[in-house]
N, C-alpha and C. Protein backbone atom coordinates (compact mmCIF):
# COMPACT_ATOMS: atom_id res chain seq x y z
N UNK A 1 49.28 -18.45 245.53
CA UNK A 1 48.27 -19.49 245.69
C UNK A 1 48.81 -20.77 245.07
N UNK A 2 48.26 -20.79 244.10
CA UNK A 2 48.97 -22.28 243.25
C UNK A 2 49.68 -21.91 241.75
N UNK A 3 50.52 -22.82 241.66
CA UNK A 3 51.71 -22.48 240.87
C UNK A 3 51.25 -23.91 240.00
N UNK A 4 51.68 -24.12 238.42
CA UNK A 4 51.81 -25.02 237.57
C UNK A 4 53.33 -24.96 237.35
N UNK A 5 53.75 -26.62 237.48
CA UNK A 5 54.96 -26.88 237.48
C UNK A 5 55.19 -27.21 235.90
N UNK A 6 56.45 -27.14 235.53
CA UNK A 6 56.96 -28.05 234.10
C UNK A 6 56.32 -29.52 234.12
N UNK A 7 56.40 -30.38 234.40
CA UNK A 7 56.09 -31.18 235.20
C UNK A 7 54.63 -31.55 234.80
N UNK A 8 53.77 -30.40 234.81
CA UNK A 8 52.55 -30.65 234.97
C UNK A 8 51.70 -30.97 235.79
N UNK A 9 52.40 -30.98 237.08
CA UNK A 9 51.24 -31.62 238.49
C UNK A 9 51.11 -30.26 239.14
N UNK A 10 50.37 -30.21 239.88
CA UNK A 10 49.67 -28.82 240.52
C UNK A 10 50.33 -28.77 241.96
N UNK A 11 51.09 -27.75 242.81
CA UNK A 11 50.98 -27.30 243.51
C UNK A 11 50.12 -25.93 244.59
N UNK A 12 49.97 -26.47 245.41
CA UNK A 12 49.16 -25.26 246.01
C UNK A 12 48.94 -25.48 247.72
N UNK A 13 48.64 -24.26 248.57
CA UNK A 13 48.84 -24.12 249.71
C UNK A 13 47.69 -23.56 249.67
N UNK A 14 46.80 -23.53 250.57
CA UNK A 14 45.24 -23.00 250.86
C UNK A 14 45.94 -21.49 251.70
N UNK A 15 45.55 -20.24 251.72
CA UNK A 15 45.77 -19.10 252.19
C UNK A 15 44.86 -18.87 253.54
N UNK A 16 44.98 -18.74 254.59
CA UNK A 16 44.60 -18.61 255.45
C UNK A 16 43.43 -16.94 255.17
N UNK A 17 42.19 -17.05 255.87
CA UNK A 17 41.31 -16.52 255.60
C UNK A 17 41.36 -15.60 257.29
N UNK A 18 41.23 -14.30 256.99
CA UNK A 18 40.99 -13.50 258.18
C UNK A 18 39.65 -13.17 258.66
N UNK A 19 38.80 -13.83 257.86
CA UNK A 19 37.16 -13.57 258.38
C UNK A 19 37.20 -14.16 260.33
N UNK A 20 37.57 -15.55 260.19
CA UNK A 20 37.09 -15.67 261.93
C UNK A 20 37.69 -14.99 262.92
N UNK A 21 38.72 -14.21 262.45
CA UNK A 21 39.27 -13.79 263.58
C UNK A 21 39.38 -12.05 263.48
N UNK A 22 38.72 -11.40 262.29
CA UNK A 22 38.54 -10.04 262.50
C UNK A 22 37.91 -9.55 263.29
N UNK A 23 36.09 -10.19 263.68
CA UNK A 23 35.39 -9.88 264.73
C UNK A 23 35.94 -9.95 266.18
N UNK A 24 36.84 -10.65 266.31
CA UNK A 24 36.95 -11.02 267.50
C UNK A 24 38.44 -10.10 268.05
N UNK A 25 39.26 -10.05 267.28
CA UNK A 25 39.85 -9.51 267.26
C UNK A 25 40.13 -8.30 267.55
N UNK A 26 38.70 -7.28 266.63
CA UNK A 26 38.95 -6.29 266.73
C UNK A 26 38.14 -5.74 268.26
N UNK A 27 37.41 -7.00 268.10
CA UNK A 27 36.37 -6.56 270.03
C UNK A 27 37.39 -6.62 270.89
N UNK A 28 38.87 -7.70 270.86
CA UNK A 28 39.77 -7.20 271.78
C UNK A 28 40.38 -6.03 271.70
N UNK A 29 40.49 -5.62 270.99
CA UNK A 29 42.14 -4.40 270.53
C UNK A 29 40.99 -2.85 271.17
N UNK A 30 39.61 -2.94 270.63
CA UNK A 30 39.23 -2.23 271.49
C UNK A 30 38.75 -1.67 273.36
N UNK A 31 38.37 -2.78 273.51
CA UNK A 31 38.90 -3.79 274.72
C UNK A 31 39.72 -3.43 275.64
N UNK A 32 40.76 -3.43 275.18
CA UNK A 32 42.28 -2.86 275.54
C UNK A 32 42.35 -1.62 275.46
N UNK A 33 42.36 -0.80 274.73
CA UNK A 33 42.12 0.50 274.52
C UNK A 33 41.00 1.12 275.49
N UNK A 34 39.88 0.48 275.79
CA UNK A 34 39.35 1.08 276.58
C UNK A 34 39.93 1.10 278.45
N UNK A 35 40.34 -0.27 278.33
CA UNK A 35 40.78 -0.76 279.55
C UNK A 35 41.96 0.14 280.19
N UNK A 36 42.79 0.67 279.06
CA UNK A 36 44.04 1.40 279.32
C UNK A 36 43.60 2.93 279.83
N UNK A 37 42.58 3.30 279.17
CA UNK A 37 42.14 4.56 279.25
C UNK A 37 41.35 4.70 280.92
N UNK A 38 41.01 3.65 281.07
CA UNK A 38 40.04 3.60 282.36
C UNK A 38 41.16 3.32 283.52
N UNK A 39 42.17 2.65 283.17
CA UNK A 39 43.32 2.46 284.05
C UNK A 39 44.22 3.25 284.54
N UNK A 40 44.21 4.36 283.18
CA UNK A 40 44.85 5.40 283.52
C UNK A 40 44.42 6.58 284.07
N UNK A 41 43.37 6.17 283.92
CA UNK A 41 42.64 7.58 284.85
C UNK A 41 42.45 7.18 286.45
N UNK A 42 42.58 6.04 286.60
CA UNK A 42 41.93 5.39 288.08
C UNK A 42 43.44 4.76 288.80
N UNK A 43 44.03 4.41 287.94
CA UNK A 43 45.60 4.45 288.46
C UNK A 43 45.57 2.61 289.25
N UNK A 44 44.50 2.31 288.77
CA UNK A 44 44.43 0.75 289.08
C UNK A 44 44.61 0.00 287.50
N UNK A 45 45.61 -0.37 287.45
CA UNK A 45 46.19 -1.45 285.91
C UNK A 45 45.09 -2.59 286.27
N UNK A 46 44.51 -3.04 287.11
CA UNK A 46 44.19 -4.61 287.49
C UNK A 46 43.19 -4.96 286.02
N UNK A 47 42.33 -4.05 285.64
CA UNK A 47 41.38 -4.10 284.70
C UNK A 47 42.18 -3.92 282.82
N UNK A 48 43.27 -3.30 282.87
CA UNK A 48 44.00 -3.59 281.80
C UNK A 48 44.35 -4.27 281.62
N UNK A 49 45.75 -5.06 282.70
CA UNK A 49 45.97 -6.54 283.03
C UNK A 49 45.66 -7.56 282.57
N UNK A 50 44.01 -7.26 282.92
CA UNK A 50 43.12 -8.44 282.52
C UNK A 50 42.96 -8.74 281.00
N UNK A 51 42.23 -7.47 280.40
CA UNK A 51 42.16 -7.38 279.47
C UNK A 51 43.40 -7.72 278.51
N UNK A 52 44.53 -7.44 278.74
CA UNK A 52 45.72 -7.92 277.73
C UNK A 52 45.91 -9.41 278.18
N UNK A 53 45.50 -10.12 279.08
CA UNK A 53 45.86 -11.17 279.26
C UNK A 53 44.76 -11.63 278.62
N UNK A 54 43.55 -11.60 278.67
CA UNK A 54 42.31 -12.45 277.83
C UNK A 54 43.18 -11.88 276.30
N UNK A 55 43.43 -10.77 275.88
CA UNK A 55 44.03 -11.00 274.52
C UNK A 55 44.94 -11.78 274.26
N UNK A 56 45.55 -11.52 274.71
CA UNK A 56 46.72 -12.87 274.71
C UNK A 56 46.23 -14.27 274.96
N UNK A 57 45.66 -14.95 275.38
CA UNK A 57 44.73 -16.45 275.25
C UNK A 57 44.36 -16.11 273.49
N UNK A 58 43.95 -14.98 273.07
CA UNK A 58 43.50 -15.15 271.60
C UNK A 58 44.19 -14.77 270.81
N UNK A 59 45.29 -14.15 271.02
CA UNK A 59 46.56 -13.87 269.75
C UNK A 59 47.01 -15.62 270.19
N UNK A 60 47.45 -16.08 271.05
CA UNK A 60 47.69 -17.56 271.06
C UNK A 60 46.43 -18.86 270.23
N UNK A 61 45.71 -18.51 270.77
CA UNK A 61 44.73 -19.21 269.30
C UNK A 61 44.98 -19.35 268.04
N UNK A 62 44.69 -17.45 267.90
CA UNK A 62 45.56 -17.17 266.38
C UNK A 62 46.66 -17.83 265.98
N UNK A 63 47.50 -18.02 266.77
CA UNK A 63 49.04 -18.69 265.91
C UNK A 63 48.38 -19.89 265.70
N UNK A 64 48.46 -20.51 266.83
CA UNK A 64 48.11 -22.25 267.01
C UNK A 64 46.87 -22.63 265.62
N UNK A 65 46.10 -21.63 265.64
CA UNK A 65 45.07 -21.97 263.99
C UNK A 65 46.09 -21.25 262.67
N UNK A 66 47.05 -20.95 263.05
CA UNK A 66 47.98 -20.38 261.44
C UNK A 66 48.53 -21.53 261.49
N UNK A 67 48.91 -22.59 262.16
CA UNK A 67 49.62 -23.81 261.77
C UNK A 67 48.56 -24.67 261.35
N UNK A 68 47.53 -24.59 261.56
CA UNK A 68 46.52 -25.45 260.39
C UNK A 68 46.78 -25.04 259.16
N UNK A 69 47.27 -26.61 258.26
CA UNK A 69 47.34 -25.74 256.88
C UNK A 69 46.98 -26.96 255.81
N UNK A 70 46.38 -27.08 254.81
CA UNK A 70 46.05 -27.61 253.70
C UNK A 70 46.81 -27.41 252.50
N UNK A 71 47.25 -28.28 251.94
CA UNK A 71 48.53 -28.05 250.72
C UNK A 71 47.91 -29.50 249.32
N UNK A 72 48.25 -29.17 248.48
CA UNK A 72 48.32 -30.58 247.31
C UNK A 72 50.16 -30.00 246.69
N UNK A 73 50.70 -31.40 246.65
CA UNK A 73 52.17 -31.03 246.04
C UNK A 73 52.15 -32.80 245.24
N UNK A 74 52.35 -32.57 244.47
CA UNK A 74 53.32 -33.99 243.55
C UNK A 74 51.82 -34.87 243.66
N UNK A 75 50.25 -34.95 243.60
CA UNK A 75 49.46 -35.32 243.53
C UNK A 75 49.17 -36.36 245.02
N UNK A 76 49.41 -35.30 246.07
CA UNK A 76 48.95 -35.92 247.67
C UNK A 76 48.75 -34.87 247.58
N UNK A 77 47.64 -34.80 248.60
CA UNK A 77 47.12 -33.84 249.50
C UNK A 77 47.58 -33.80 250.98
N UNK A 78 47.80 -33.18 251.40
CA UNK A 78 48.35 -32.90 253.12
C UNK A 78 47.95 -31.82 253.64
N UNK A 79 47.42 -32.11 255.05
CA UNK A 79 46.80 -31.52 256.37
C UNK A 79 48.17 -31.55 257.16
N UNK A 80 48.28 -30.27 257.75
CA UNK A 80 48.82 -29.86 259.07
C UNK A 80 48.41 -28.95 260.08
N UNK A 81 47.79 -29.96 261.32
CA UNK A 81 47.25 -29.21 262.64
C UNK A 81 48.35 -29.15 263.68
N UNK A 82 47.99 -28.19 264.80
CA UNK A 82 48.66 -28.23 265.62
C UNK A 82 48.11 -29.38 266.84
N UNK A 83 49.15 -30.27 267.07
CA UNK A 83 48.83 -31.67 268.20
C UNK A 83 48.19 -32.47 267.54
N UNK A 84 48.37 -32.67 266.47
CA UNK A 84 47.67 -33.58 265.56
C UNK A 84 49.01 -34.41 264.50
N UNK A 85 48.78 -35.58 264.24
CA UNK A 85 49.55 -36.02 263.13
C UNK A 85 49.31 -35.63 261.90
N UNK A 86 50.37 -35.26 261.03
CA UNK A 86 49.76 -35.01 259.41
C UNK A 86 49.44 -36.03 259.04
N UNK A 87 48.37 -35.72 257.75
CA UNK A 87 47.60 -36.58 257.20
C UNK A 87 48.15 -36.38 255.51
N UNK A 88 48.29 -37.48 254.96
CA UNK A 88 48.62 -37.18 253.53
C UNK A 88 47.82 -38.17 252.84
N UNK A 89 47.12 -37.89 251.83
CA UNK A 89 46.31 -38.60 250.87
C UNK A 89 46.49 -38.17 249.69
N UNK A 90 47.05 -39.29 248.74
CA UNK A 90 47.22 -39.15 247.34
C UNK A 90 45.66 -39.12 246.40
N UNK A 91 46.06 -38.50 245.64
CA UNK A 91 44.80 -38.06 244.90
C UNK A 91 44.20 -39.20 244.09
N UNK A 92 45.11 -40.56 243.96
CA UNK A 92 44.94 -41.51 243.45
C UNK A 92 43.48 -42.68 244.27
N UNK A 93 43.67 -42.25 245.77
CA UNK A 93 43.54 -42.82 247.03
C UNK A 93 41.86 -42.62 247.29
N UNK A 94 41.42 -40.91 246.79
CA UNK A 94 40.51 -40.34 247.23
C UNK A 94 38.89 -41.08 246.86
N UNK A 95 38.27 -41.64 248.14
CA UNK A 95 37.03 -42.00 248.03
C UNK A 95 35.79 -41.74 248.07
N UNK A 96 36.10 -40.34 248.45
CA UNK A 96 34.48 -39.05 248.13
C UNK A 96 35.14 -38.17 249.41
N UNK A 97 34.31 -36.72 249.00
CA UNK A 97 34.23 -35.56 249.16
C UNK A 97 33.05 -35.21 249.40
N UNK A 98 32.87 -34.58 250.51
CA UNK A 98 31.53 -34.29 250.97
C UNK A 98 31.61 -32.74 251.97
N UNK A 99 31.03 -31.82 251.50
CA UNK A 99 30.69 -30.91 252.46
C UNK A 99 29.69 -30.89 254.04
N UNK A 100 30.42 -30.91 255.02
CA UNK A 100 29.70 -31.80 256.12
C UNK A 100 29.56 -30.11 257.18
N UNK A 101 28.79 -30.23 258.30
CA UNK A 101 28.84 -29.75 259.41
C UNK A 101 28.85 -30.28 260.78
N UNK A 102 29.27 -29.42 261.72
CA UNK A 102 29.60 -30.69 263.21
C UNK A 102 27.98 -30.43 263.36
N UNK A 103 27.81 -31.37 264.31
CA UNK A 103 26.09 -31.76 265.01
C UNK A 103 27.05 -31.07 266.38
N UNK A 104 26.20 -30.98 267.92
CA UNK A 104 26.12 -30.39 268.72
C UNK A 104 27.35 -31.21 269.29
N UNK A 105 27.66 -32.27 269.42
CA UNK A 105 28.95 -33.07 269.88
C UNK A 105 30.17 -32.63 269.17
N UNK A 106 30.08 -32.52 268.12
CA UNK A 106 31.18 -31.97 267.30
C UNK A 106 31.52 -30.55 267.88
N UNK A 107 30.69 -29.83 268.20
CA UNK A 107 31.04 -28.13 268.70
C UNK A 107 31.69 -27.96 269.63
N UNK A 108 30.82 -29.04 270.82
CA UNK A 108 31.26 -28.64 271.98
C UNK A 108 32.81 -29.37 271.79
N UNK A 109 33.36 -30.59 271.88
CA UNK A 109 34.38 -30.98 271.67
C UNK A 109 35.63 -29.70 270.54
N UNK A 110 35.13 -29.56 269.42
CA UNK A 110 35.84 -28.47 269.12
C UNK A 110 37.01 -29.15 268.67
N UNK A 111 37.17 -30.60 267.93
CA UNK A 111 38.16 -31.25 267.54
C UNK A 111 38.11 -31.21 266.17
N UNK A 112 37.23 -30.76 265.22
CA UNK A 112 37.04 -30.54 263.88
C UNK A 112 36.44 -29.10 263.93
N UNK A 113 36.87 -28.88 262.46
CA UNK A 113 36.28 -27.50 261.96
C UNK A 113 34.40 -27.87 261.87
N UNK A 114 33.80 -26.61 262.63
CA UNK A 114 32.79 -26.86 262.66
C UNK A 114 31.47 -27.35 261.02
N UNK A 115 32.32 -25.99 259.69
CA UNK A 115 32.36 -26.28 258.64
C UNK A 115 33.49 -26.48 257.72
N UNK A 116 32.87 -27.72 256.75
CA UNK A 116 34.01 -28.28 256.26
C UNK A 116 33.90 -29.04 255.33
N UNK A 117 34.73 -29.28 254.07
CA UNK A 117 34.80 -30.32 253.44
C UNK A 117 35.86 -30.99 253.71
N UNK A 118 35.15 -32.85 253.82
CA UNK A 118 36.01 -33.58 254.53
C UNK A 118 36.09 -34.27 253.18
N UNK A 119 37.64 -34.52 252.86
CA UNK A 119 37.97 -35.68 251.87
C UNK A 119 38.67 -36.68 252.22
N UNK A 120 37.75 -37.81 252.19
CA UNK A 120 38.12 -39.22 252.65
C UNK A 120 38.80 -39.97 251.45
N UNK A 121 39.27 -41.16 252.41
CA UNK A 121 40.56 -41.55 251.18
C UNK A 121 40.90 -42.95 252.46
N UNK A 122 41.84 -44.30 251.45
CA UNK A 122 42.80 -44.98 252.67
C UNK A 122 43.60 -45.24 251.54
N UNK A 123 44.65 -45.09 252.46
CA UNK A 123 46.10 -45.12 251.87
C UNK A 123 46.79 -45.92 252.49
N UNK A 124 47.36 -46.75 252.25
CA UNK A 124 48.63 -48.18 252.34
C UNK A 124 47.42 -48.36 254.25
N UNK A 125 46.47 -49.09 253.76
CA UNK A 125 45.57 -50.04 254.14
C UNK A 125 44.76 -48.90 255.47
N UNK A 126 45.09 -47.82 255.96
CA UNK A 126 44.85 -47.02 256.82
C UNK A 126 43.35 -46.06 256.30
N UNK A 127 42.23 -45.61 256.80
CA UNK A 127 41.64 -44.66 256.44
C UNK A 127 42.36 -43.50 256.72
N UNK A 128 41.62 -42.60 255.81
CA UNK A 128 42.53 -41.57 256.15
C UNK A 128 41.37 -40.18 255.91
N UNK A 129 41.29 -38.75 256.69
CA UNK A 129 40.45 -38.09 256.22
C UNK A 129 41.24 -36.73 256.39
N UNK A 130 40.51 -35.80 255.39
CA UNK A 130 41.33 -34.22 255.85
C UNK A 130 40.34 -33.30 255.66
N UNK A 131 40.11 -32.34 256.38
CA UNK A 131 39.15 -31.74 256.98
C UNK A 131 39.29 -29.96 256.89
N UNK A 132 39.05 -30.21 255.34
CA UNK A 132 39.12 -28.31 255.04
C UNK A 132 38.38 -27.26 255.06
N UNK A 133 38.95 -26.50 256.79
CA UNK A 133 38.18 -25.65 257.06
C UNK A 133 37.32 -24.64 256.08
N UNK A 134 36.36 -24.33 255.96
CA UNK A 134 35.61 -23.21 255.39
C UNK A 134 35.26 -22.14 255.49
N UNK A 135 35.86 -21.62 256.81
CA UNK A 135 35.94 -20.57 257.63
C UNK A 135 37.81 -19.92 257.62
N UNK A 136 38.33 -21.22 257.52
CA UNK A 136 39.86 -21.03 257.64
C UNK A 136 40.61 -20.49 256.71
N UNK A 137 39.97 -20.87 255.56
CA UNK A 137 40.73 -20.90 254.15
C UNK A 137 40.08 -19.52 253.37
N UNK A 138 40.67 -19.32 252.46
CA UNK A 138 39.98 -18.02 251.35
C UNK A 138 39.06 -19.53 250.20
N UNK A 139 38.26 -18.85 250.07
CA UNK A 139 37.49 -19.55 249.25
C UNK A 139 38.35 -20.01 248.03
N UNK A 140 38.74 -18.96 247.18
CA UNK A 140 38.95 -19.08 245.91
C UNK A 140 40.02 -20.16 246.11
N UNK A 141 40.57 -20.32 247.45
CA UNK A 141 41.43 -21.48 247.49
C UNK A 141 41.16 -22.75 247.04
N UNK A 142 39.88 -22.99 248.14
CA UNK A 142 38.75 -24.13 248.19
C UNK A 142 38.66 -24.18 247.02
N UNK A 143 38.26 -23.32 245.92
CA UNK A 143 37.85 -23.86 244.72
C UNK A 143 39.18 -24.12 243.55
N UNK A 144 40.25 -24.11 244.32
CA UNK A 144 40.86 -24.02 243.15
C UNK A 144 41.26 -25.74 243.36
N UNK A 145 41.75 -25.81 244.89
CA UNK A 145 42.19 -27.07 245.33
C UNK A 145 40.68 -28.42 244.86
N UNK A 146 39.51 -27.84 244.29
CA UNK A 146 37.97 -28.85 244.47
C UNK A 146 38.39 -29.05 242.55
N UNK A 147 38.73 -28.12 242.05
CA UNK A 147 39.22 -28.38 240.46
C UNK A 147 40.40 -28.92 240.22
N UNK A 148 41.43 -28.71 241.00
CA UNK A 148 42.23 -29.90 240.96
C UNK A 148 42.11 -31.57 241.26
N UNK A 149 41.58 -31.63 242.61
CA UNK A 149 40.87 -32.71 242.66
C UNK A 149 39.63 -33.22 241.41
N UNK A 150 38.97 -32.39 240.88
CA UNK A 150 38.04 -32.58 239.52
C UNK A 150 39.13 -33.39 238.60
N UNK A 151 40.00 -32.38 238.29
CA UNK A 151 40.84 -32.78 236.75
C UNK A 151 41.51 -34.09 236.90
N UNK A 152 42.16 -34.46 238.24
CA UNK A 152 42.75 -36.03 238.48
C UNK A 152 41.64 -36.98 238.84
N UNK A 153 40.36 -36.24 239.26
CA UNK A 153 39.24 -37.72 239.42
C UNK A 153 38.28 -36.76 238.76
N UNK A 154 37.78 -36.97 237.68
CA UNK A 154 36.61 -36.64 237.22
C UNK A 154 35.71 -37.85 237.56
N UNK A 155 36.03 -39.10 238.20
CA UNK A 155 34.89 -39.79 238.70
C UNK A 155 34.57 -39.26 240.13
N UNK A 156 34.82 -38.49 240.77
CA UNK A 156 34.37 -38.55 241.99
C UNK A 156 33.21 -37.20 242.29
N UNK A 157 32.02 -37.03 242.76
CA UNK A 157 31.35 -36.16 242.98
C UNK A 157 32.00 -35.00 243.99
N UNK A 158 31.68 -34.02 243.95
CA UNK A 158 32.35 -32.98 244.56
C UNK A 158 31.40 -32.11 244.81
N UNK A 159 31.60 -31.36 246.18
CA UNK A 159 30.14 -30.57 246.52
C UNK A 159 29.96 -29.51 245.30
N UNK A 160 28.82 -29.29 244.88
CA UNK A 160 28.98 -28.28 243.79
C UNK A 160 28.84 -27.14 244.15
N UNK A 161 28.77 -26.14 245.44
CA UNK A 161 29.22 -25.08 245.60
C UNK A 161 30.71 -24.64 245.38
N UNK A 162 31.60 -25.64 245.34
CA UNK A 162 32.86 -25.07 245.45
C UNK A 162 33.60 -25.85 244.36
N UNK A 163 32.68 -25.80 243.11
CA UNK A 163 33.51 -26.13 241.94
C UNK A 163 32.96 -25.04 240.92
């Protein structure tokens, strides 16, 4: 998780969380298993086929959301999505923290994590925001990365569930 350097500045990488994708997951793998069994008895694949190909659209999800990743190194924070530019905001930079949810435009679009704490910030004259999933991450991450942010801004409010 996070490591303390000589140094004294905090590193850390948010751990990817298997909650959103166990349910779904495991409704495919069974899915498949059933599909194979029914295929093999009927000697028509067309219905297995299918089924490994809709899995496959969601093992491809899966990767494409393992390259979402949230990190603090040398006192910036950095976001990395997939088709997205990284975002880096120094902790110096940060202008509030807020635990937000998408409204019905936000869902359907599907361009932000639906829940999230977003930490806003502008850096060399640019706004800048990063958007840490709550579904994505292991919690104890969230809270470790919301106390780091505490200890370098004790002026800034921070949602108090995740401190």
């Amino acid at each position: 998780m996070g490591e303390m350097r000589n140094d004294g500045q905090s590193s850390l990488v948010l751990r990817h969380s298997t909650v959103p994708y166990r349910t779904l997951g495991s409704f495919f793998l069974v899915l498949s298993i059933w599909m194979f069994v029914l295929s093999y008895r009927s000697s028509d694949w067309g219905a297995f086929k299918s089924a490994v190909f809709v899995s496959g659209v969601y093992s491809l999800q899966i990767v494409l959301g393992l390259w979402y990743q949230i990190g603090l190194r040398n006192g910036v924070i950095w976001q990395r999505a997939f088709g997205k530019r990284r975002v880096f905001l120094p902790l110096s930079d940060i202008s509030a923290v807020r635990q937000e949810a998408s409204d019905i435009k936000g869902l359907v679009r599907a361009s932000r994590p639906s829940s999230r704490i977003t930490i806003h910030g502008r850096t060399e004259g640019s706004e800048r925001r990063i958007d840490v999933s709550i579904k994505h991450f292991v919690a104890e991450d969230i809270r470790r990365l919301m106390h780091l942010i505490r200890e370098s801004r004790p002026d800034l409010d921070l949602p108090k569930r995740w401190l």
